[in-house]
N, C-alpha and C. Protein backbone atom coordinates (compact mmCIF):
# COMPACT_ATOMS: atom_id res chain seq x y z
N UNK A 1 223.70 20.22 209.69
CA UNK A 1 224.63 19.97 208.62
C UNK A 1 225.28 21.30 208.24
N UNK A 2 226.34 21.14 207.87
CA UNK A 2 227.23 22.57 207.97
C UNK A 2 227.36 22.89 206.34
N UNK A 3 227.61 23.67 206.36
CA UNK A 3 227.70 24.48 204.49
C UNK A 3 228.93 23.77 203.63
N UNK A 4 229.73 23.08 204.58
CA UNK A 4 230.81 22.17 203.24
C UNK A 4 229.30 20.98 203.00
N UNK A 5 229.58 20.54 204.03
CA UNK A 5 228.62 19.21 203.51
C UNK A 5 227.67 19.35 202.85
N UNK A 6 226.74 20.96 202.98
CA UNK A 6 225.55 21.02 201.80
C UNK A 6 226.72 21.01 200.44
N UNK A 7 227.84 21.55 200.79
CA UNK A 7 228.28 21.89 198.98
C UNK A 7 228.64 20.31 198.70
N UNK A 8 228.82 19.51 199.46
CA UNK A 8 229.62 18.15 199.12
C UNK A 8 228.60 17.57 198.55
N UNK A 9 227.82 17.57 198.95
CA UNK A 9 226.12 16.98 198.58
C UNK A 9 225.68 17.54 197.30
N UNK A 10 225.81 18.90 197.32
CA UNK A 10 225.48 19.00 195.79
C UNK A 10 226.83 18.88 194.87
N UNK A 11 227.60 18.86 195.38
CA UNK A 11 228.91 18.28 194.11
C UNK A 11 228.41 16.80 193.85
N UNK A 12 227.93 15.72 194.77
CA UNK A 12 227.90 14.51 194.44
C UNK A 12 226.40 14.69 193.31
N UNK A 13 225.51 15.27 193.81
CA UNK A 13 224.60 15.58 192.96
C UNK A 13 224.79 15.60 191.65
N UNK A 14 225.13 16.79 191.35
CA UNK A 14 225.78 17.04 189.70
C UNK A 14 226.58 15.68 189.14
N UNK A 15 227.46 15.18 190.43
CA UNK A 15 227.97 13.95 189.17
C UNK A 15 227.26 12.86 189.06
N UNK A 16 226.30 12.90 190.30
CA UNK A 16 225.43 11.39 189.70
C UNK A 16 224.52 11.81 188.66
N UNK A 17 223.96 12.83 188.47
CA UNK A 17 223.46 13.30 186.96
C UNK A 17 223.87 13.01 186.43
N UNK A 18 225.59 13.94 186.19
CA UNK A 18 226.09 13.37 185.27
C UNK A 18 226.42 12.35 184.45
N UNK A 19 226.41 11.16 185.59
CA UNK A 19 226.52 10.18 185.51
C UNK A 19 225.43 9.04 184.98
N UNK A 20 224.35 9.23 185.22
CA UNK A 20 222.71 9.48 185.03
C UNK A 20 222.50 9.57 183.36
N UNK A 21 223.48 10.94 182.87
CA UNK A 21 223.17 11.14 181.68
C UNK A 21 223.54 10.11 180.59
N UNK A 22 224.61 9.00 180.82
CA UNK A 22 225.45 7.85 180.50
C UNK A 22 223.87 6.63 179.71
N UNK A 23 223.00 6.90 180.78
CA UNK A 23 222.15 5.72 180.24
C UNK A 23 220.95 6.16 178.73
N UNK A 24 221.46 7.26 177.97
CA UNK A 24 221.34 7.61 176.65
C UNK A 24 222.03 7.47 175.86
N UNK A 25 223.46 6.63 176.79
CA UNK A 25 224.37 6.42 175.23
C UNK A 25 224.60 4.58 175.39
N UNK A 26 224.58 4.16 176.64
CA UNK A 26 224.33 2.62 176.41
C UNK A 26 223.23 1.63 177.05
N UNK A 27 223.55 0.79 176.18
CA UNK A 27 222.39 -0.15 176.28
C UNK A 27 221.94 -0.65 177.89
N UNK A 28 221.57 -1.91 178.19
CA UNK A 28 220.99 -2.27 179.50
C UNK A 28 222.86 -2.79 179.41
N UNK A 29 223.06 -2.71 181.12
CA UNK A 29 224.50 -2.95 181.32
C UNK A 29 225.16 -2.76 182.63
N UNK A 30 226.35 -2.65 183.09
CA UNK A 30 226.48 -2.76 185.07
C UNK A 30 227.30 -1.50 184.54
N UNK A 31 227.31 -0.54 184.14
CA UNK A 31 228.69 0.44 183.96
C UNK A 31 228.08 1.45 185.46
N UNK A 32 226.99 1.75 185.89
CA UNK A 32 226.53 3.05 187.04
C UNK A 32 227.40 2.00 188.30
N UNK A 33 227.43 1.11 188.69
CA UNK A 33 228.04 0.50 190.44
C UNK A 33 229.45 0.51 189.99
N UNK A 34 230.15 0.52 188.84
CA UNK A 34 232.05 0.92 189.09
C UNK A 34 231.68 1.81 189.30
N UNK A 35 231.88 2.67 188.44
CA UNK A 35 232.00 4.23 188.80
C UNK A 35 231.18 5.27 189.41
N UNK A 36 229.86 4.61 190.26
CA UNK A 36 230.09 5.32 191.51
C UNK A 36 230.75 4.94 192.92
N UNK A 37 230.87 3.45 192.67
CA UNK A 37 232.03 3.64 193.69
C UNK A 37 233.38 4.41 193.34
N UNK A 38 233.70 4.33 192.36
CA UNK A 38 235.25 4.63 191.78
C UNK A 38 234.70 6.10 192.25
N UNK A 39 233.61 6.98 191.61
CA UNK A 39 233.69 8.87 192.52
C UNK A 39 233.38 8.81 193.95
N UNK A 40 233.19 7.60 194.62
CA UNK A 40 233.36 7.78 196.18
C UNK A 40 234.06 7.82 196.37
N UNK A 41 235.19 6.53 195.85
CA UNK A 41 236.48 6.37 196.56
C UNK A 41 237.92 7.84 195.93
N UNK A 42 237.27 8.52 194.65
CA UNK A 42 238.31 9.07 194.42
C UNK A 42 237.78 10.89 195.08
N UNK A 43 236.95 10.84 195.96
CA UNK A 43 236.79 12.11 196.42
C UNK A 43 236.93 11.75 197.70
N UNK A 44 236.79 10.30 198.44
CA UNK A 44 237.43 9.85 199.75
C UNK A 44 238.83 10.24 199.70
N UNK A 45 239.86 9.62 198.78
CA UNK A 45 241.27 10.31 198.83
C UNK A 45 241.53 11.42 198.41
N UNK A 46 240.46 12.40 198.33
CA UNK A 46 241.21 13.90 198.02
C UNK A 46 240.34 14.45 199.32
N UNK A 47 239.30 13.66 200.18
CA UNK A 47 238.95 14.74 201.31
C UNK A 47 240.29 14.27 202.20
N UNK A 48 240.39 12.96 202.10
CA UNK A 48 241.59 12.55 203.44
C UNK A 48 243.07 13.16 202.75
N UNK A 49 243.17 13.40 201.64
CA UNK A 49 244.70 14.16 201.22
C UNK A 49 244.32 15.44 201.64
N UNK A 50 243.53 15.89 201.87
CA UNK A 50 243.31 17.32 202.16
C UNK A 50 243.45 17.25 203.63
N UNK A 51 242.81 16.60 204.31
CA UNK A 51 242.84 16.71 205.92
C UNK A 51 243.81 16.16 206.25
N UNK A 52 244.96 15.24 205.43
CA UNK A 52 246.34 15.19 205.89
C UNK A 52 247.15 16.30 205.88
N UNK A 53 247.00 17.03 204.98
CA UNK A 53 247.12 17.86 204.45
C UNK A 53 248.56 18.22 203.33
N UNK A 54 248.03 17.24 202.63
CA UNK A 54 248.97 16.63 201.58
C UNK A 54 248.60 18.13 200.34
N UNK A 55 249.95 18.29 199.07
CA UNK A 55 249.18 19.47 198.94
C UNK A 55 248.80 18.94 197.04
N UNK A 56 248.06 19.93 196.17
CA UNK A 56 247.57 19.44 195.54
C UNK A 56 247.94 18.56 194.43
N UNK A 57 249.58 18.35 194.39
CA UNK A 57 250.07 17.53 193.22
C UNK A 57 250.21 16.52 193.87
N UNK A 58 250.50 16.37 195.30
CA UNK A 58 250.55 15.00 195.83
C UNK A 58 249.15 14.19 195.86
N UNK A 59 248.28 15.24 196.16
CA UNK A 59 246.69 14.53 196.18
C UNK A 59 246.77 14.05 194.36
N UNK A 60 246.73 14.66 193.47
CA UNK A 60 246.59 14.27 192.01
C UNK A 60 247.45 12.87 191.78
N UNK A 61 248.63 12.69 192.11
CA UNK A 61 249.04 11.89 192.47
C UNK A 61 248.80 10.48 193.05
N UNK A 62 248.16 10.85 194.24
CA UNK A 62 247.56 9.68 195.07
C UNK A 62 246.30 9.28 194.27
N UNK A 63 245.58 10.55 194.08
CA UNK A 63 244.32 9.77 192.77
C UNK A 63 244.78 8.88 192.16
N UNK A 64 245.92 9.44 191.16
CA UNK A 64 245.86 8.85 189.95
C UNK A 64 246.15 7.09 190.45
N UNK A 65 247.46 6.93 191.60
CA UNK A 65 247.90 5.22 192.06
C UNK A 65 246.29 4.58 192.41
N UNK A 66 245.44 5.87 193.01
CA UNK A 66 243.99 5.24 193.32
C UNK A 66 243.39 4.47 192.47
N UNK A 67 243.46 5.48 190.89
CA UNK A 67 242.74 5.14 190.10
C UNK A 67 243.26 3.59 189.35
N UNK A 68 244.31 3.56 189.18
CA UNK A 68 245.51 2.50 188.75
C UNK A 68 244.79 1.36 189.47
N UNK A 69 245.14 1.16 190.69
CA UNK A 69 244.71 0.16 191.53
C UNK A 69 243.33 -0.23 191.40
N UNK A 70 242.35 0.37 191.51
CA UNK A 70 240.97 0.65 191.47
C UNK A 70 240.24 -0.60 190.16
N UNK A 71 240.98 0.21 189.01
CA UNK A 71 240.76 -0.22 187.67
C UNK A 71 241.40 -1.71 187.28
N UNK A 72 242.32 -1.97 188.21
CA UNK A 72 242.96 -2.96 188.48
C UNK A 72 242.33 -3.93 188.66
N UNK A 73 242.69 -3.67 190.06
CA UNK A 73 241.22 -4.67 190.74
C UNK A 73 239.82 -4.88 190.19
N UNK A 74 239.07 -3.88 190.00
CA UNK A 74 238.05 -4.09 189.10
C UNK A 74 237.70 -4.61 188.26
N UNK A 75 238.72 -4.68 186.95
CA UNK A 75 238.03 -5.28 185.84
C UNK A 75 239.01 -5.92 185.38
N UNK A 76 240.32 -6.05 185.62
CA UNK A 76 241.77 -6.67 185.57
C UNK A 76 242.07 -8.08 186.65
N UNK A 77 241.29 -8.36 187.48
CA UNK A 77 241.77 -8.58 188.71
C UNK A 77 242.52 -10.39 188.54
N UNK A 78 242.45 -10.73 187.23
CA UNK A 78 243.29 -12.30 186.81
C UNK A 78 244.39 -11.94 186.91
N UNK A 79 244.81 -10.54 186.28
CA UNK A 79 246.08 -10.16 186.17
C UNK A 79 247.21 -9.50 187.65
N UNK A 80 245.86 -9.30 188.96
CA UNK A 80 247.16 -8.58 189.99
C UNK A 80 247.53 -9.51 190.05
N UNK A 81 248.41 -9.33 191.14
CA UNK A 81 249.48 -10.03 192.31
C UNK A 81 248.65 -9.84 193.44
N UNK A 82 247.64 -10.19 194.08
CA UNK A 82 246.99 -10.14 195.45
C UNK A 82 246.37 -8.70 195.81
N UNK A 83 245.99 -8.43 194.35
CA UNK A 83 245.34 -7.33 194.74
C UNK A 83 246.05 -5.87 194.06
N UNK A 84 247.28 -6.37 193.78
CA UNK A 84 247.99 -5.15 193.20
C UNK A 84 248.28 -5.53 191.39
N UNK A 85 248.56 -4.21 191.29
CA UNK A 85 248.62 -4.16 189.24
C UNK A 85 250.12 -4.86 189.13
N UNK A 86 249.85 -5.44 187.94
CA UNK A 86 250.83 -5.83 187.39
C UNK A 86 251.08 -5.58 185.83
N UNK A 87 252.01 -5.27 185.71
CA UNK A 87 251.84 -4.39 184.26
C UNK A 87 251.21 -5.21 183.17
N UNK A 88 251.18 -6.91 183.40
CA UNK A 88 249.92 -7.45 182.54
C UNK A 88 248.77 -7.34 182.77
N UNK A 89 248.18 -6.08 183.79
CA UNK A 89 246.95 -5.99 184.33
C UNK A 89 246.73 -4.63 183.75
N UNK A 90 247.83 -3.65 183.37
CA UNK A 90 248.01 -2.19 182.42
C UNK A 90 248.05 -2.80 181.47
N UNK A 91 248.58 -3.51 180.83
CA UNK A 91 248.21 -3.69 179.24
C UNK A 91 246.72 -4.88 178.63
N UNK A 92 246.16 -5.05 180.24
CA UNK A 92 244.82 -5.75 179.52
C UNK A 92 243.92 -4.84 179.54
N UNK A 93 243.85 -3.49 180.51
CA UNK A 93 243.15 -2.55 180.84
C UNK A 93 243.34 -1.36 178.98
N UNK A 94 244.94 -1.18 178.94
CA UNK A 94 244.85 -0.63 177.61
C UNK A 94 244.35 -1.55 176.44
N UNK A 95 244.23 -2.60 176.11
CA UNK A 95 243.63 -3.49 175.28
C UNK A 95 242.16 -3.12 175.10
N UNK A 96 241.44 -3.11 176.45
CA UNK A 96 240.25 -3.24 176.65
C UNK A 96 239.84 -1.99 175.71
N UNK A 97 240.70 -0.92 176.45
CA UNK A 97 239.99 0.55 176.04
C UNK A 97 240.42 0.63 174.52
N UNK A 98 241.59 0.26 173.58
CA UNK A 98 241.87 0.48 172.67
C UNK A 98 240.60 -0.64 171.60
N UNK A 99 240.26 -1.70 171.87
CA UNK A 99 239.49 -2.19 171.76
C UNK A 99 237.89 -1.61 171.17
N UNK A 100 237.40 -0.80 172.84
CA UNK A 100 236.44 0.25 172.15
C UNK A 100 236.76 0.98 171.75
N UNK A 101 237.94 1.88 171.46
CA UNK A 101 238.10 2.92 170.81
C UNK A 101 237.61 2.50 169.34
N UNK A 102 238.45 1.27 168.96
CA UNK A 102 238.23 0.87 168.05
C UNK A 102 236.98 0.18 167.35
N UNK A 103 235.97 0.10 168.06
CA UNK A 103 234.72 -0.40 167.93
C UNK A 103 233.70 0.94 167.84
N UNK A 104 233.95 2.21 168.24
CA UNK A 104 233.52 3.73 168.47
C UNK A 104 233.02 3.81 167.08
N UNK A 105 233.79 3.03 166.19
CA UNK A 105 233.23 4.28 165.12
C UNK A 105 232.34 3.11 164.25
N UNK A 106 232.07 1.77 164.30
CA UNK A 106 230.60 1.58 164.22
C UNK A 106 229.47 1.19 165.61
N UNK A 107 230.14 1.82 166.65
CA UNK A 107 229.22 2.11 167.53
C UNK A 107 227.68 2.95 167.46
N UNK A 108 226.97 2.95 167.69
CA UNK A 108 226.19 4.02 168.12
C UNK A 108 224.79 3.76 169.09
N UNK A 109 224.26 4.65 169.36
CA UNK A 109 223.50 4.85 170.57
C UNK A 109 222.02 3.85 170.22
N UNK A 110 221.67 2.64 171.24
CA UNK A 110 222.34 2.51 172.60
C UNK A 110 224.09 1.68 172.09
N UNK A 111 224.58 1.95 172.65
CA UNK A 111 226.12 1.51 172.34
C UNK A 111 225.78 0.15 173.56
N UNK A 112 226.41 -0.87 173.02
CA UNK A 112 226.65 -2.23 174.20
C UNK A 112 227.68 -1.95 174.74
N UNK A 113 227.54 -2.58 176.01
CA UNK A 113 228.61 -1.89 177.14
C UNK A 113 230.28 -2.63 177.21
N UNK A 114 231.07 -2.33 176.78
CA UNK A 114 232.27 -3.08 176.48
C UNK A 114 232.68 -2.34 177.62
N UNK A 115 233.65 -3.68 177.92
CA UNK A 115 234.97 -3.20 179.37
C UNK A 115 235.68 -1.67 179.01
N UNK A 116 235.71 -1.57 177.68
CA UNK A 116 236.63 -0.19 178.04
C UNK A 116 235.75 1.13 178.11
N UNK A 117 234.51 0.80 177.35
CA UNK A 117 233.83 2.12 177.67
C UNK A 117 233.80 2.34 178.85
N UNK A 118 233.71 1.28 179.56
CA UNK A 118 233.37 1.49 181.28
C UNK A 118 234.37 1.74 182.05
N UNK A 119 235.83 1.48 181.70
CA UNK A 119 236.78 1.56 182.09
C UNK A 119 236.90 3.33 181.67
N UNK A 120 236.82 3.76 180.72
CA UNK A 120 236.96 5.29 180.22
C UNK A 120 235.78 6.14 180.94
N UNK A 121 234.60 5.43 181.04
CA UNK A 121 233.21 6.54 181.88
C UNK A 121 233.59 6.12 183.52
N UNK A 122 234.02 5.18 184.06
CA UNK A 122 235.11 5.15 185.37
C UNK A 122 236.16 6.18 185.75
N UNK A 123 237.15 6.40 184.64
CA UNK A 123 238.04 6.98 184.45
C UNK A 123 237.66 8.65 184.89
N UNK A 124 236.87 8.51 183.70
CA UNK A 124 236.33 10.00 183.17
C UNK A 124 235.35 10.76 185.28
N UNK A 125 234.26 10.13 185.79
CA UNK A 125 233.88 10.06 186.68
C UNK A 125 234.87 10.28 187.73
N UNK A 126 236.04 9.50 187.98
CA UNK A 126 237.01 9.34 188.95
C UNK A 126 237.56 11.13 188.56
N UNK A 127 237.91 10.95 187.43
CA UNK A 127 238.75 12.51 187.34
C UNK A 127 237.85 13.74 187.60
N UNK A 128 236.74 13.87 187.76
CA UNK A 128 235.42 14.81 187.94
C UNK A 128 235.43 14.98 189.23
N UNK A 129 235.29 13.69 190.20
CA UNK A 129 235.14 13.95 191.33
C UNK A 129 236.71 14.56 192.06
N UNK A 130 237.42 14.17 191.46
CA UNK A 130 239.04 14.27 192.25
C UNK A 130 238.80 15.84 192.18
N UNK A 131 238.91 16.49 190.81
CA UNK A 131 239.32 17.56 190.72
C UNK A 131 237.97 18.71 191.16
N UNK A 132 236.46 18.08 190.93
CA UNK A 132 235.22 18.32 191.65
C UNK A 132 235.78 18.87 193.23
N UNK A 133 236.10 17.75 194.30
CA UNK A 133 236.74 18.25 195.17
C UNK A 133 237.77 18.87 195.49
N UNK A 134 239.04 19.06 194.35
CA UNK A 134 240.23 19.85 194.61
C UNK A 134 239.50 21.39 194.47
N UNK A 135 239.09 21.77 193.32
CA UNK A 135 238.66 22.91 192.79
C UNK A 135 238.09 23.15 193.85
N UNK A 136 236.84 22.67 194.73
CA UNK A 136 235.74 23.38 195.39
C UNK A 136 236.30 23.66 196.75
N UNK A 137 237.53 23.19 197.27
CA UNK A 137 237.39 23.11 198.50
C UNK A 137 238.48 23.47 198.95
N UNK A 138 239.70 23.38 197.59
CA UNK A 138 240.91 24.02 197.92
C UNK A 138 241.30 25.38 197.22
N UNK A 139 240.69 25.15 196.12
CA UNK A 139 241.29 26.72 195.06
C UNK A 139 239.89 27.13 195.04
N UNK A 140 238.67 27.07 195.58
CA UNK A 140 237.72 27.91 195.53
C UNK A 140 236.92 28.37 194.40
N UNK A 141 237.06 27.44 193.63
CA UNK A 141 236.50 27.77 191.98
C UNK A 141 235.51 26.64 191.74
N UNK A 142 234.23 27.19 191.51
CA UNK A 142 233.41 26.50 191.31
C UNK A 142 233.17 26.08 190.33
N UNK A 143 233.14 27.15 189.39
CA UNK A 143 233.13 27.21 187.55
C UNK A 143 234.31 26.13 187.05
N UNK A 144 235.64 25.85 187.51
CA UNK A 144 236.30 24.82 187.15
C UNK A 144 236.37 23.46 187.30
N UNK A 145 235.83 23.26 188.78
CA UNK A 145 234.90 22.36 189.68
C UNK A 145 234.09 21.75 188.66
N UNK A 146 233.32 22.22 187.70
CA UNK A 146 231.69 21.95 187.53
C UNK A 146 232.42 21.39 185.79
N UNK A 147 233.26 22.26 185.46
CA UNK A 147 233.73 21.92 184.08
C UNK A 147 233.89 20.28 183.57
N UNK A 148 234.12 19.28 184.22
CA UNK A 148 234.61 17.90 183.76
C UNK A 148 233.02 17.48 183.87
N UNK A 149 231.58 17.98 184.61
CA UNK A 149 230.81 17.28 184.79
C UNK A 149 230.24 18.02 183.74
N UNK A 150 230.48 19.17 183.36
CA UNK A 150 229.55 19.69 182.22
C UNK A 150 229.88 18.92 180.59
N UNK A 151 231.32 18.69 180.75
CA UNK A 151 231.86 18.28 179.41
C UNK A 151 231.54 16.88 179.33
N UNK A 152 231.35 16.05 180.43
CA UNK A 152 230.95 14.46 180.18
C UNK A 152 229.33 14.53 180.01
N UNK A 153 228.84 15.66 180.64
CA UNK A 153 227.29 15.13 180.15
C UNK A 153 227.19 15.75 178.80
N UNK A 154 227.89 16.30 178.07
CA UNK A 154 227.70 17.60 176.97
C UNK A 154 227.98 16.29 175.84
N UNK A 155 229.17 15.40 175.99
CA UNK A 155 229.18 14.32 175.59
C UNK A 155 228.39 13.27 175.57
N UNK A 156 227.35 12.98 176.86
CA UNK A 156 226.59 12.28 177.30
C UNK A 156 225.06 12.56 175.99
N UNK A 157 224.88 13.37 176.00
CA UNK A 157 223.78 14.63 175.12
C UNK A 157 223.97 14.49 173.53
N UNK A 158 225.35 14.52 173.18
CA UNK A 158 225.94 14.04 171.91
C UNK A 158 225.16 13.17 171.41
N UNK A 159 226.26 11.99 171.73
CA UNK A 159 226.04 10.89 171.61
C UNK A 159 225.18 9.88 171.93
N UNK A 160 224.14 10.21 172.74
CA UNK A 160 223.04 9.59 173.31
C UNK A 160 222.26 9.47 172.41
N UNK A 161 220.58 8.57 172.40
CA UNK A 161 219.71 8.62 171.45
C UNK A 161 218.89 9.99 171.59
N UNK A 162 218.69 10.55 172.75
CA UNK A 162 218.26 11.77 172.59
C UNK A 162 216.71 11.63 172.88
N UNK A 163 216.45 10.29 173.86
CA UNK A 163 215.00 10.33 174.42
C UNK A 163 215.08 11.04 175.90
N UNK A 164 214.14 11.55 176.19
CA UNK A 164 214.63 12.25 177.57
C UNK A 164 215.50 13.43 177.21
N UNK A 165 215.81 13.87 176.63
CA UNK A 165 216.91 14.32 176.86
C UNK A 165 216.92 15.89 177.38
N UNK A 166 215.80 16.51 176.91
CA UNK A 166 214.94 17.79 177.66
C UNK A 166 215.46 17.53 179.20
N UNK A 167 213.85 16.51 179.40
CA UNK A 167 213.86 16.58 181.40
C UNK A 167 215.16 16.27 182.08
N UNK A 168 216.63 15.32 181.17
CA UNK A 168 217.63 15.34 181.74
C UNK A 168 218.33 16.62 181.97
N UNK A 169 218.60 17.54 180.81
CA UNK A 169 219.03 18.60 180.50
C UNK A 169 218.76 19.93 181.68
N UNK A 170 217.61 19.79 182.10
CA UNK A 170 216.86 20.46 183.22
C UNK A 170 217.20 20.12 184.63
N UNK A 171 217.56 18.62 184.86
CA UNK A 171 217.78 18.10 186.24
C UNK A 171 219.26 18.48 186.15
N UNK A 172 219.92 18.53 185.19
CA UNK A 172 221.50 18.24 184.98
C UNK A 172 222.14 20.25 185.29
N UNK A 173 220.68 20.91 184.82
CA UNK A 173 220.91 22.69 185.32
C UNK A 173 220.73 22.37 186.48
N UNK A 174 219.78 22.27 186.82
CA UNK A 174 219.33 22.47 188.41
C UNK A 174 220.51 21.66 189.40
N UNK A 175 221.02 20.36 188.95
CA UNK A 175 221.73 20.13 189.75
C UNK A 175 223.02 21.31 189.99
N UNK A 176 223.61 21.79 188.46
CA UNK A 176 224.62 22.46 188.41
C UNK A 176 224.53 23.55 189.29
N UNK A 177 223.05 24.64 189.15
CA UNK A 177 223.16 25.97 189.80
C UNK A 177 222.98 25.45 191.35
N UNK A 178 222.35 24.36 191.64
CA UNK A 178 222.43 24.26 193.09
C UNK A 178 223.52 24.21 193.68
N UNK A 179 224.54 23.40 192.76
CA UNK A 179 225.86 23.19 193.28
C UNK A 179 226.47 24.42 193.48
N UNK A 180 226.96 25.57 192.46
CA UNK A 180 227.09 26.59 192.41
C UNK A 180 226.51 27.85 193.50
N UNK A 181 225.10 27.82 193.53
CA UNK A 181 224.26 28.26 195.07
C UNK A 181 225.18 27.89 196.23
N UNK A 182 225.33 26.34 196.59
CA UNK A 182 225.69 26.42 197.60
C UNK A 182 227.23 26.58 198.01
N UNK A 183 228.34 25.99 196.77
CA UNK A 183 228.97 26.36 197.01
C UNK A 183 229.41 28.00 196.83
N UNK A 184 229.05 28.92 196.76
CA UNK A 184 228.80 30.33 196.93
C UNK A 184 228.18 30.41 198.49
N UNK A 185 227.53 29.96 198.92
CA UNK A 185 227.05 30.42 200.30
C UNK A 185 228.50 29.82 201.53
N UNK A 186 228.80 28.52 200.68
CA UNK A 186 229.87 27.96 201.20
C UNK A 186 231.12 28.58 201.87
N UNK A 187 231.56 29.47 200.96
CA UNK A 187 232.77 30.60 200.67
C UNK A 187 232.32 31.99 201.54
């Protein structure tokens, strides 16, 4: 195995922590199978925009129609056209999320899992990994790389009940400096 793929491995690392850290802020619920497919599929189109060699606003770009579609299909899917969005499939998706926004503030931990939280910790995940892989592999910055997974679990830590939250805190370093380790040996 060659030194991208150890760093790819520990980038996925850190975000399934990250991701990991999510089950301190809601209840029993399906929100972990969207959005790890949604950070497969949105670091699949930034390794293949990269090996097209598409350059980085077009890859941000292609995320974002990724993410559109994705979210679409997913949790919208009465509303495509055969698979594709239809702008009554964007305004059930903004409903959803404005919805919990609006439910946030007598929310609290374990929070029940509403379509938009999951649609926003999807969101949030999808944009980690996109820019997880832009940062690490095209502009060489690890520290910026690592930033969207530090700020969703930092959130995750918040707002959580705060059981576990030590031994997470510890797996969630270790994942980080490993990532960091290797992508440094990487370079």
């Amino acid at each position: 195995m060659g030194s991208e793929a150890r760093t790819r491995l520990a980038l996925a690392g850190l975000l399934a922590i990250t991701l990991f850290g999510f089950y301190q802020v809601f209840g029993e619920g399906e929100y972990p199978g969207p959005a790890m497919l949604g950070m497969l599929l949105a670091a699949g189109l930034a390794i293949g925009a990269r090996r097209v060699g598409l350059g980085t606003v077009l890859t941000l770009v292609v995320s974002a129609v990724g993410l559109v579609l994705y979210l679409c299909f997913v949790f919208e899917t009465r509303f495509t056209l055969y698979g594709l969005p239809t702008p009554e499939a964007i305004r059930a998706l903004v409903r959803s999320v404005d919805h919990a926004i609006g439910k946030s503030s007598v929310d609290y931990a374990p929070v029940p899992v509403r379509v938009g939280y999951v649609i926003m910790i999807v969101s949030g995940m999808w944009a980690a990994a996109t820019v997880g892989e832009i940062a690490t592999f095209r502009w060489k910055r690890p520290l910026l790389a690592s930033v969207p997974s530090i700020a969703m679990f930092g959130a995750a830590m918040v707002l959580g009940t705060g059981q576990g939250a030590g031994a997470l805190v510890v797996l969630f370093l270790a994942a980080l400096l490993t990532f960091w380790g290797l992508e440094s040996s990487h370079r």
